[in-house]
PDB file of N, CA and C in Angstrom:
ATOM      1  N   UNK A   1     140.218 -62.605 -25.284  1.00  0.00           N
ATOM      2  CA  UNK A   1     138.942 -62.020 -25.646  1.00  0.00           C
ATOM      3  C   UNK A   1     139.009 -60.499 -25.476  1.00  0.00           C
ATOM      4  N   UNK A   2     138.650 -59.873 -26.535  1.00  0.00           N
ATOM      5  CA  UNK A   2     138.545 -58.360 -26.705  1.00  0.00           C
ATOM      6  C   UNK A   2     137.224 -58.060 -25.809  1.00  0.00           C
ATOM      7  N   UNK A   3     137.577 -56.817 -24.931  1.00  0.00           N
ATOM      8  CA  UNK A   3     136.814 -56.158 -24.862  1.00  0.00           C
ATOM      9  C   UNK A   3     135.971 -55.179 -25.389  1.00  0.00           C
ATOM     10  N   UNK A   4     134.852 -54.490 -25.780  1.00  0.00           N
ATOM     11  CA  UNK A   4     134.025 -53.676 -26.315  1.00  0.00           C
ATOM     12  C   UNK A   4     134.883 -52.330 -26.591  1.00  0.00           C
ATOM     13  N   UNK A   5     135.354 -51.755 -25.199  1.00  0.00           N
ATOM     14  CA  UNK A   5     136.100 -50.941 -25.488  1.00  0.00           C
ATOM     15  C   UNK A   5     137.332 -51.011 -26.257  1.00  0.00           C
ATOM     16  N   UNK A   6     138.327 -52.066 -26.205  1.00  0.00           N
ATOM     17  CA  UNK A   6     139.461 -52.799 -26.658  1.00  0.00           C
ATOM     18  C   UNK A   6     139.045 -52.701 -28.500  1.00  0.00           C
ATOM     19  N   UNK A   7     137.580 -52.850 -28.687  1.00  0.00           N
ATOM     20  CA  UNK A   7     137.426 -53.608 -30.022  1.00  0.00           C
ATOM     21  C   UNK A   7     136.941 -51.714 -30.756  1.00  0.00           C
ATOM     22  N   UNK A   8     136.510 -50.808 -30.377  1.00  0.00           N
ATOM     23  CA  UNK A   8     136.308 -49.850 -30.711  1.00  0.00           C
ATOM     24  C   UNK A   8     137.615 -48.878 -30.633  1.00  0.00           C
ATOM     25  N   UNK A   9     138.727 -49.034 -30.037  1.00  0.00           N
ATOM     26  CA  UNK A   9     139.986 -48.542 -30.091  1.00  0.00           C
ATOM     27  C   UNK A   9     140.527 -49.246 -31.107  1.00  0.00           C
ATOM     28  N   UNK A  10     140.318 -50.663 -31.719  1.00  0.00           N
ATOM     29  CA  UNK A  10     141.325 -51.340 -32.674  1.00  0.00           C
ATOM     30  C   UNK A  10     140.438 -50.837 -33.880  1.00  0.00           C
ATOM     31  N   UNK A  11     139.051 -50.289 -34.051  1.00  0.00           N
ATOM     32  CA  UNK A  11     138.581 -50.403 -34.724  1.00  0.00           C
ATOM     33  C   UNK A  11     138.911 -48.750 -35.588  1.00  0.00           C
ATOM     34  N   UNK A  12     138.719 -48.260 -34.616  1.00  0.00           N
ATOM     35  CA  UNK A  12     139.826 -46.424 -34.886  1.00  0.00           C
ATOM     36  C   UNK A  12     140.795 -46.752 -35.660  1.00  0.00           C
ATOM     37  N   UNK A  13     141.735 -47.219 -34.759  1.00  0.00           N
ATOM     38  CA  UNK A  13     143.353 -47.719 -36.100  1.00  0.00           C
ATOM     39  C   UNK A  13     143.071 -48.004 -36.888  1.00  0.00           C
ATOM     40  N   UNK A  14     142.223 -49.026 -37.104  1.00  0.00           N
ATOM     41  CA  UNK A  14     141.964 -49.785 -38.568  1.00  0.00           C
ATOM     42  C   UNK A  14     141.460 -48.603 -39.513  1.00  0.00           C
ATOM     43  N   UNK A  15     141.028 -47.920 -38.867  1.00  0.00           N
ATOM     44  CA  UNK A  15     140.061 -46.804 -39.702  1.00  0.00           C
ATOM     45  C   UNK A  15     141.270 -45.921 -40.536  1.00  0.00           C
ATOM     46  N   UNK A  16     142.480 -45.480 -39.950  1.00  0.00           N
ATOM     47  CA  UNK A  16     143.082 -44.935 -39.863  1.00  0.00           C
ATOM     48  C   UNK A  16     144.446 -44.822 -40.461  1.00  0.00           C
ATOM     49  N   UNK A  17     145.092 -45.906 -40.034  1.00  0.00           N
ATOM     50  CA  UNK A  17     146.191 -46.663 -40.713  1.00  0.00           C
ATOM     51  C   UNK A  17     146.530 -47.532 -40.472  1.00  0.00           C
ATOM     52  N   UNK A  18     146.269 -48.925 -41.915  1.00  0.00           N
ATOM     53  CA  UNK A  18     146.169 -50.264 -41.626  1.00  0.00           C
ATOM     54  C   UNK A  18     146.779 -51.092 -42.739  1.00  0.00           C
ATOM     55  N   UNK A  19     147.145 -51.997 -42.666  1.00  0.00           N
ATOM     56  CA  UNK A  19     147.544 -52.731 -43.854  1.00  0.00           C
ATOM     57  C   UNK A  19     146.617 -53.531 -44.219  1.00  0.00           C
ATOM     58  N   UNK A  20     146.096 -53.451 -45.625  1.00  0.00           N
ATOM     59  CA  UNK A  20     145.045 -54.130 -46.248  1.00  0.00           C
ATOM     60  C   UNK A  20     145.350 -55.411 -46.801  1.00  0.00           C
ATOM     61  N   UNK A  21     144.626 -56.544 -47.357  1.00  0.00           N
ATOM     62  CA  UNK A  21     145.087 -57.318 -47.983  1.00  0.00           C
ATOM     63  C   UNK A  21     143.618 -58.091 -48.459  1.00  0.00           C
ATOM     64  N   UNK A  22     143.372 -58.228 -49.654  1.00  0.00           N
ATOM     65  CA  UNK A  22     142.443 -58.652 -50.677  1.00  0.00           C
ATOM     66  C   UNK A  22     142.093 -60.243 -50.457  1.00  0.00           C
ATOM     67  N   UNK A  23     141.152 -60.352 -50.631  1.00  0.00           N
ATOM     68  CA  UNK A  23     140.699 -61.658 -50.645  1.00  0.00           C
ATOM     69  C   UNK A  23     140.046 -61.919 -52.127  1.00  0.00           C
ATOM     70  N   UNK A  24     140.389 -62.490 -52.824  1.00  0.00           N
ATOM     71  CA  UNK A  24     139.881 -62.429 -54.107  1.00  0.00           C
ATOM     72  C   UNK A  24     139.279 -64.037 -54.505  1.00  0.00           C
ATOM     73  N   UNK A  25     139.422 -64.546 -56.229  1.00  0.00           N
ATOM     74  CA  UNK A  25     138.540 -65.590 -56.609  1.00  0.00           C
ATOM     75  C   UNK A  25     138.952 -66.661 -56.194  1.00  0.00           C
ATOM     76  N   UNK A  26     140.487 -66.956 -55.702  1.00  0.00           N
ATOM     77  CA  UNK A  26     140.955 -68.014 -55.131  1.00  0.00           C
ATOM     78  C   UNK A  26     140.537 -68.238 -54.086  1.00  0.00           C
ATOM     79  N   UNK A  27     140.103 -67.658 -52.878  1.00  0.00           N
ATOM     80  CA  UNK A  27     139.694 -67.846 -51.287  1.00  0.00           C
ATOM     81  C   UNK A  27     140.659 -67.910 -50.787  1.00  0.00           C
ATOM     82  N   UNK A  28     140.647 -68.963 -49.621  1.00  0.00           N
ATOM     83  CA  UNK A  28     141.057 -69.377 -48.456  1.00  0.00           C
ATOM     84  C   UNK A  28     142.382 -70.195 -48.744  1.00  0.00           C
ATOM     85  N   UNK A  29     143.335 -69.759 -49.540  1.00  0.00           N
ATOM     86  CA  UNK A  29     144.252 -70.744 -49.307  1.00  0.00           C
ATOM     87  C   UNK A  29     145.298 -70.761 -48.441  1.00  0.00           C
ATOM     88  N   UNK A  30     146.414 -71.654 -48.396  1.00  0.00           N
ATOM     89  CA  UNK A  30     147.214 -72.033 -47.677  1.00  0.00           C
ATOM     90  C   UNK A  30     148.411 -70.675 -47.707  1.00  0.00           C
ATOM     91  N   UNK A  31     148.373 -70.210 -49.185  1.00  0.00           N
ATOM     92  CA  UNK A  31     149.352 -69.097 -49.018  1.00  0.00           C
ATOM     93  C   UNK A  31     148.130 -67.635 -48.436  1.00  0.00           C
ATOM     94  N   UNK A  32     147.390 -67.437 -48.936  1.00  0.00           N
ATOM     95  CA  UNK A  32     146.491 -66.707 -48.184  1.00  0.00           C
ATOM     96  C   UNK A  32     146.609 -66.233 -46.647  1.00  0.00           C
ATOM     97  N   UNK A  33     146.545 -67.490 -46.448  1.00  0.00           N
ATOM     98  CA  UNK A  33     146.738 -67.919 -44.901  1.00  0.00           C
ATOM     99  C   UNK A  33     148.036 -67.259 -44.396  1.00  0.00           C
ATOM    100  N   UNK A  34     148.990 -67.503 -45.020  1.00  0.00           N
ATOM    101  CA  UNK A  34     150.378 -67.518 -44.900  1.00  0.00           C
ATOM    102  C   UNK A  34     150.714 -66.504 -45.190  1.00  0.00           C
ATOM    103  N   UNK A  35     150.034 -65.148 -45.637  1.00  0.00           N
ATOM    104  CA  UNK A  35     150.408 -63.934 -45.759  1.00  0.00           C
ATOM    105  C   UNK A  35     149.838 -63.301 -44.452  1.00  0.00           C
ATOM    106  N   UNK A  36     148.718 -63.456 -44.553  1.00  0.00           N
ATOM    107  CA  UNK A  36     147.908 -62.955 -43.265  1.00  0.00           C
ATOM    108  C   UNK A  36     148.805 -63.267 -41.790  1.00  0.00           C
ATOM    109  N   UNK A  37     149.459 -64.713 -41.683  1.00  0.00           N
ATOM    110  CA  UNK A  37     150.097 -64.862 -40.484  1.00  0.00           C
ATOM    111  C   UNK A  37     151.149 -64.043 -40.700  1.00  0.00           C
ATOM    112  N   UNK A  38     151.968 -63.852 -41.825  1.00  0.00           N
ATOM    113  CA  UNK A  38     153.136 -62.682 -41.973  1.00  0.00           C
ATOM    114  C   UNK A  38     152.876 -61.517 -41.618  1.00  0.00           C
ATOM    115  N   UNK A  39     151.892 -60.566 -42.126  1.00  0.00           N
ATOM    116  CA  UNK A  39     151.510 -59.943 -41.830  1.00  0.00           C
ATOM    117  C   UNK A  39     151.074 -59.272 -39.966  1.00  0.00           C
ATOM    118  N   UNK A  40     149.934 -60.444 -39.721  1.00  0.00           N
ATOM    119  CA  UNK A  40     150.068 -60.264 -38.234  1.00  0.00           C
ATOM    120  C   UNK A  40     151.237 -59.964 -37.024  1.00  0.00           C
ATOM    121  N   UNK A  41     152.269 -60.654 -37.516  1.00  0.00           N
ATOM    122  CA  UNK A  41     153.809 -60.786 -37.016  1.00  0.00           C
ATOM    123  C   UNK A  41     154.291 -59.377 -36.578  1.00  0.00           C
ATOM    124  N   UNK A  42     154.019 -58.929 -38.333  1.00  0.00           N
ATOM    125  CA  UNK A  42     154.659 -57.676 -38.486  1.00  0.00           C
ATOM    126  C   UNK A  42     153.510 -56.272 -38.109  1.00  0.00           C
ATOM    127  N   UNK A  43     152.714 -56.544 -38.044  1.00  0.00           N
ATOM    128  CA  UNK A  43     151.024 -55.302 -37.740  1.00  0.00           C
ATOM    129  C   UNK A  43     150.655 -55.577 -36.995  1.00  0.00           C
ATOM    130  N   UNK A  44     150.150 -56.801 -36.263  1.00  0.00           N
ATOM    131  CA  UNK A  44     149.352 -56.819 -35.490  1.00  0.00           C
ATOM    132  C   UNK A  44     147.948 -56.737 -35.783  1.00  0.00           C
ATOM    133  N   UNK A  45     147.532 -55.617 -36.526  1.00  0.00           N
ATOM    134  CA  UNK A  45     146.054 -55.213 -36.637  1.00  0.00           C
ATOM    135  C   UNK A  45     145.958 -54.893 -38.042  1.00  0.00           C
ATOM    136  N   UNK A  46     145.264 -55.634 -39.323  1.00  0.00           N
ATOM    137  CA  UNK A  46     145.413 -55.965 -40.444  1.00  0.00           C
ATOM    138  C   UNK A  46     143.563 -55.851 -40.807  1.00  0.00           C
ATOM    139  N   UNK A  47     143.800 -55.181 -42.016  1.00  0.00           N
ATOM    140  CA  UNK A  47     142.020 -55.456 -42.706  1.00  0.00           C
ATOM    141  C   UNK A  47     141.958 -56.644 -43.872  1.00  0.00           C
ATOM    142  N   UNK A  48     141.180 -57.096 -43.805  1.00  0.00           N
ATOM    143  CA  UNK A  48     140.649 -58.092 -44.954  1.00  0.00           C
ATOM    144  C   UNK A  48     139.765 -57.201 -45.613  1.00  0.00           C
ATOM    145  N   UNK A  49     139.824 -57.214 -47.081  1.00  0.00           N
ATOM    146  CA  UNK A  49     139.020 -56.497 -47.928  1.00  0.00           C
ATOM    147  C   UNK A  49     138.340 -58.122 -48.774  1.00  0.00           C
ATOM    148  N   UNK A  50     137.233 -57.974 -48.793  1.00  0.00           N
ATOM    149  CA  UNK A  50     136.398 -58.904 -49.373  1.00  0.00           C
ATOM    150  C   UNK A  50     135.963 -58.332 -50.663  1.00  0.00           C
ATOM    151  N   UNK A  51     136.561 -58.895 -52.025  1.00  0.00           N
ATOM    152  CA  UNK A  51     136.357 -59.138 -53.386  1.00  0.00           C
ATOM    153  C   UNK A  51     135.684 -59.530 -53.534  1.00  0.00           C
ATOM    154  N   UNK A  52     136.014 -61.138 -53.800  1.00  0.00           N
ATOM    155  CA  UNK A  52     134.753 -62.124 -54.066  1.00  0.00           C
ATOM    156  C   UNK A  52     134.725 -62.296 -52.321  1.00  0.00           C
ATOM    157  N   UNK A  53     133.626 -63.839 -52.413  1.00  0.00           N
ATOM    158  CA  UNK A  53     133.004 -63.978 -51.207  1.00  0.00           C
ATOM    159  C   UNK A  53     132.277 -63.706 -50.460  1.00  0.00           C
ATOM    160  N   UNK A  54     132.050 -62.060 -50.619  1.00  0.00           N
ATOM    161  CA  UNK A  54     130.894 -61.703 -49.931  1.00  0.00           C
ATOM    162  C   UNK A  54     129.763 -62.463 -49.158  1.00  0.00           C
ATOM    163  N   UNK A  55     129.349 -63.055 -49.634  1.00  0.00           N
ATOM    164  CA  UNK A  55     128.015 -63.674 -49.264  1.00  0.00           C
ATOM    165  C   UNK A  55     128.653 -65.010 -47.366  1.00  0.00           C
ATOM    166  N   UNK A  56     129.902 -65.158 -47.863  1.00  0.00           N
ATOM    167  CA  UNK A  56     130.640 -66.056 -46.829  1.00  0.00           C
ATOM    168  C   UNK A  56     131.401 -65.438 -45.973  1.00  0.00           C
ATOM    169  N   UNK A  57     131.334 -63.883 -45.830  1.00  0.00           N
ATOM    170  CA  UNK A  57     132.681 -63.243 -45.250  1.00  0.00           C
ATOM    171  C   UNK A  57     132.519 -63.598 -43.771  1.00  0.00           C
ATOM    172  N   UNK A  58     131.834 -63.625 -43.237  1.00  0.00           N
ATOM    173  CA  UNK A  58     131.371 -64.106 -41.768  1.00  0.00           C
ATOM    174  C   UNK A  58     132.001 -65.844 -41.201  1.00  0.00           C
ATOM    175  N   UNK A  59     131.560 -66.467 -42.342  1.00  0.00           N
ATOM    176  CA  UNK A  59     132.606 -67.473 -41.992  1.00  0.00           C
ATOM    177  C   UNK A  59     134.068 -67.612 -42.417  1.00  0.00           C
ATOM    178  N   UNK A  60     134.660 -67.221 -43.522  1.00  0.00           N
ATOM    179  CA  UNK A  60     135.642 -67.139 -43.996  1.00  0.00           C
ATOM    180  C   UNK A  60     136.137 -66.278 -42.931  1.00  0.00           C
ATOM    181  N   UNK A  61     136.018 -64.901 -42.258  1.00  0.00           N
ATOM    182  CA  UNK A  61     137.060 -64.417 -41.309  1.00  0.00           C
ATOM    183  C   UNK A  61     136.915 -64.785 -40.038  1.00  0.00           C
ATOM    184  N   UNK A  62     135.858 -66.110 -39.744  1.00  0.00           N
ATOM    185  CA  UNK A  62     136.329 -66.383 -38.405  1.00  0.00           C
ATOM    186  C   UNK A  62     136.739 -67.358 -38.175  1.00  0.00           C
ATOM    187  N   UNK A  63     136.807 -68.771 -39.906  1.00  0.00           N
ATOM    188  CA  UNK A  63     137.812 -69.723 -40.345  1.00  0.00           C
ATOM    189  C   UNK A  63     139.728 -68.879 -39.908  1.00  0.00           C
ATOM    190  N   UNK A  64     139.291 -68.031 -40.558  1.00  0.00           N
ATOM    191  CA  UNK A  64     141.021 -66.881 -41.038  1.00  0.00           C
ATOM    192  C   UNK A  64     141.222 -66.415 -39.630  1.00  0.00           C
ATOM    193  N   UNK A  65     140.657 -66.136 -38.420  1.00  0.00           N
ATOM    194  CA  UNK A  65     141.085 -65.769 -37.380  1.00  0.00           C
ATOM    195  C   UNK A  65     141.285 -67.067 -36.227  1.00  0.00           C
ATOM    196  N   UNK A  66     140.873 -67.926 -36.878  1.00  0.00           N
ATOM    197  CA  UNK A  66     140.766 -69.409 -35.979  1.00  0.00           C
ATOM    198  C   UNK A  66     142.398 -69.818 -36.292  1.00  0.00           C
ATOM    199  N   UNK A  67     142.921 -69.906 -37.623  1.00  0.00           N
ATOM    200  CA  UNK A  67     143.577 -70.475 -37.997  1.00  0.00           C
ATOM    201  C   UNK A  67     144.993 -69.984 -38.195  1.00  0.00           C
ATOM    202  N   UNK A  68     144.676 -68.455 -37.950  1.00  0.00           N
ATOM    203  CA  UNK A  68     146.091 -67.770 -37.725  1.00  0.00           C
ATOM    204  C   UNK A  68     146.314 -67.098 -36.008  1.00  0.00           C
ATOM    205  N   UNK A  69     145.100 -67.774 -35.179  1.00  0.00           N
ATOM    206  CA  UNK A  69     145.446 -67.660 -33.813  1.00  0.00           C
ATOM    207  C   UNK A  69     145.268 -65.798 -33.605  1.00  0.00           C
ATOM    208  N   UNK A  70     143.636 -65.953 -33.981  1.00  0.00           N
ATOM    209  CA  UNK A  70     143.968 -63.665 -34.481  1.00  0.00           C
ATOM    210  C   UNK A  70     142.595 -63.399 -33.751  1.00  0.00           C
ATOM    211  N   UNK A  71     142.236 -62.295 -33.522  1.00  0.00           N
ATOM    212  CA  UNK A  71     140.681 -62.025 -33.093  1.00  0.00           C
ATOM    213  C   UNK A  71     140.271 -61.511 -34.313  1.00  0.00           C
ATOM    214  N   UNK A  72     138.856 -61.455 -34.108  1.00  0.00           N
ATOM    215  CA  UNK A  72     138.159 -61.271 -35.209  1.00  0.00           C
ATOM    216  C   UNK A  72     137.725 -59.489 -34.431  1.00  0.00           C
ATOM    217  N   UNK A  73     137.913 -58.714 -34.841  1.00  0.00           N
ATOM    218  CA  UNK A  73     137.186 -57.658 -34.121  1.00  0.00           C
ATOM    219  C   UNK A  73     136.555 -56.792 -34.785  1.00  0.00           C
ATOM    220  N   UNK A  74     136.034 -56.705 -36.047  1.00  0.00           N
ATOM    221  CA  UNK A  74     135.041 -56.054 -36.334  1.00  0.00           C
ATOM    222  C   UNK A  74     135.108 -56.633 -37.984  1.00  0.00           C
ATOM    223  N   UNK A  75     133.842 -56.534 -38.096  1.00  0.00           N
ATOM    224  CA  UNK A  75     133.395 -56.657 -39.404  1.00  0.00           C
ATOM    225  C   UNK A  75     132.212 -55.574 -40.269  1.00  0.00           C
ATOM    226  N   UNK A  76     132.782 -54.746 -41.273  1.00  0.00           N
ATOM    227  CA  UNK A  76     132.419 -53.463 -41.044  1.00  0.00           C
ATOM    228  C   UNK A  76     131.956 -53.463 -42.964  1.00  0.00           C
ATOM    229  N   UNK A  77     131.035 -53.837 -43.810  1.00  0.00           N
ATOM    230  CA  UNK A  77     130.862 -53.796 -45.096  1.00  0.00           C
ATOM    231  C   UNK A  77     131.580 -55.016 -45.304  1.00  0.00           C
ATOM    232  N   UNK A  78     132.296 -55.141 -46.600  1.00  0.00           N
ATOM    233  CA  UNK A  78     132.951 -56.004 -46.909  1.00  0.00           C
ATOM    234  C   UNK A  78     134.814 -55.735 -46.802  1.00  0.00           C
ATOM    235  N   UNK A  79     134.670 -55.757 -45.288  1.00  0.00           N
ATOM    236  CA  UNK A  79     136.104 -55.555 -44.631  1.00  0.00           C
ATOM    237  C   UNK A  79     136.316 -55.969 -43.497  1.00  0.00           C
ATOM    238  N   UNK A  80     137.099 -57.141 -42.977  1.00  0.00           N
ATOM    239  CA  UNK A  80     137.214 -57.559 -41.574  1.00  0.00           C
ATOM    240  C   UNK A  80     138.317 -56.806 -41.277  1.00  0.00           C
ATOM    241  N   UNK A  81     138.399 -56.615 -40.111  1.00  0.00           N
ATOM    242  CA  UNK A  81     139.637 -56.410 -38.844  1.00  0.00           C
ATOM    243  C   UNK A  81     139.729 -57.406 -38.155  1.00  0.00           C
ATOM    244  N   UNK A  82     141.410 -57.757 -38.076  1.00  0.00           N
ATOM    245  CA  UNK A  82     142.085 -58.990 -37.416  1.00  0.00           C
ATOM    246  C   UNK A  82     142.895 -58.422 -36.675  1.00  0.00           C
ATOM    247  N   UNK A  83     143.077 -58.723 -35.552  1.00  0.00           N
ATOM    248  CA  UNK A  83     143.756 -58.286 -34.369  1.00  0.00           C
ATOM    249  C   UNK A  83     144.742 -59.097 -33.762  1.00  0.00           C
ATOM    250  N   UNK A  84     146.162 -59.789 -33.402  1.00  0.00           N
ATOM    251  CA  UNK A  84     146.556 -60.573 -32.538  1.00  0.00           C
ATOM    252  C   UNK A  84     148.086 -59.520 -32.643  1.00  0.00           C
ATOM    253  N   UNK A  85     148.140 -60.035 -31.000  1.00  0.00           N
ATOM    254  CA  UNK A  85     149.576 -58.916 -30.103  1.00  0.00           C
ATOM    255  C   UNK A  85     150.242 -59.844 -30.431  1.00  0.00           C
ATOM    256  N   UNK A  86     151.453 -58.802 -30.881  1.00  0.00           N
ATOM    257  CA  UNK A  86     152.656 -59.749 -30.608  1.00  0.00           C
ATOM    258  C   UNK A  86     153.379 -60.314 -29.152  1.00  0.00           C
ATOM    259  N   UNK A  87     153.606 -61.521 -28.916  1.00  0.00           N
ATOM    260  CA  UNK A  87     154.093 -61.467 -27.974  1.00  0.00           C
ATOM    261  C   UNK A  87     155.271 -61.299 -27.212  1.00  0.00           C
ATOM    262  N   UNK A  88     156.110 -60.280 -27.806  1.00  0.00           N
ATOM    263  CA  UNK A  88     157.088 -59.318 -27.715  1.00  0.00           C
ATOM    264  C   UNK A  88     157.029 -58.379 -27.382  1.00  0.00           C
ATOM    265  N   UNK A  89     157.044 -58.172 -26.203  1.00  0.00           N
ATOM    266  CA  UNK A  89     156.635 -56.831 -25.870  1.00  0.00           C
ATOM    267  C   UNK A  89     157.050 -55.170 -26.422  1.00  0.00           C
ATOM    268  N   UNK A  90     158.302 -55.870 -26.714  1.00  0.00           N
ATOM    269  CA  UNK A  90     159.115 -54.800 -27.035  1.00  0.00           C
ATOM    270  C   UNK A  90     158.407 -54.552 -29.057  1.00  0.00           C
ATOM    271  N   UNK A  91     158.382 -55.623 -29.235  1.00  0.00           N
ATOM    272  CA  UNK A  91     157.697 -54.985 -30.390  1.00  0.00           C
ATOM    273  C   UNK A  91     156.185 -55.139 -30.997  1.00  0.00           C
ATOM    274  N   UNK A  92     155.527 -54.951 -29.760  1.00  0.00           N
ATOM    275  CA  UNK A  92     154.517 -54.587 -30.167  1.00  0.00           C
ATOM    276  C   UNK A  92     154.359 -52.844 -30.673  1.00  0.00           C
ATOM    277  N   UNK A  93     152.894 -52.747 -31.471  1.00  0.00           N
ATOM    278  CA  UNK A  93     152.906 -51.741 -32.218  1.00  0.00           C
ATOM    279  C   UNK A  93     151.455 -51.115 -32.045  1.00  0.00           C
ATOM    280  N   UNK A  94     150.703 -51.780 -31.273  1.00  0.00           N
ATOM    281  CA  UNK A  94     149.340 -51.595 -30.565  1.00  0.00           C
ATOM    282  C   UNK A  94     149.404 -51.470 -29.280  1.00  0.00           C
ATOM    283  N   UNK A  95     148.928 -50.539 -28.636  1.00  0.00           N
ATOM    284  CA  UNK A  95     148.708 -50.756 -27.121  1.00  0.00           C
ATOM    285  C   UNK A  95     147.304 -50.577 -26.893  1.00  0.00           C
ATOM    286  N   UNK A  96     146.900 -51.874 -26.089  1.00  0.00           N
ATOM    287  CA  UNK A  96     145.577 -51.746 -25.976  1.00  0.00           C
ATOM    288  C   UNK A  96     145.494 -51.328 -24.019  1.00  0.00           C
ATOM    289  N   UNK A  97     144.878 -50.548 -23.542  1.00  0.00           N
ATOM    290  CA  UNK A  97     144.487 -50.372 -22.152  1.00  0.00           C
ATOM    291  C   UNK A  97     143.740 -51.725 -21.531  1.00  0.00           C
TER     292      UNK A  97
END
């Protein structure tokens, strides 16, 4: 569980420099899924840009953070931030205090 402070420091990066990735007319699929967990691997801290869906983004990114084992840490317009450390220390790429 993120802390407040934790979630306003990830939320800076994201602001800043992040790897994006689209959610479009297909949704939630299995490769979807499967980029996002690639992704996490390699970032750590990743935005969802919401195309379609809008109206569901609230459940769809906390389905997408349930299911790739990620925090959900901010949801900001139609853009989530997903958060999960690697557990490598050595290559992690976030340091959170």
């Amino acid at each position: 569980m993120l802390t407040s402070k934790q979630r306003s420091i990830l939320t800076a990066l994201a602001s800043q420099d992040c790897t994006v990735q689209a959610l479009g007319k297909n949704g939630l699929t299995e490769a979807f899924v499967s980029k996002i967990e690639e992704l996490l691997v390699h970032h750590e801290l990743i935005k969802i840009k919401f195309l379609d869906f809008k109206d569901e983004k609230r459940e769809i990114s906390e389905e997408l953070a349930a299911r790739t084992r990620a925090e959900l840490v901010r949801l900001i317009g139609n853009n989530a931030i997903l958060y999960r450390q690697n557990p490598d220390p050595e290559k992690r790429r976030v340091v959170l205090q």
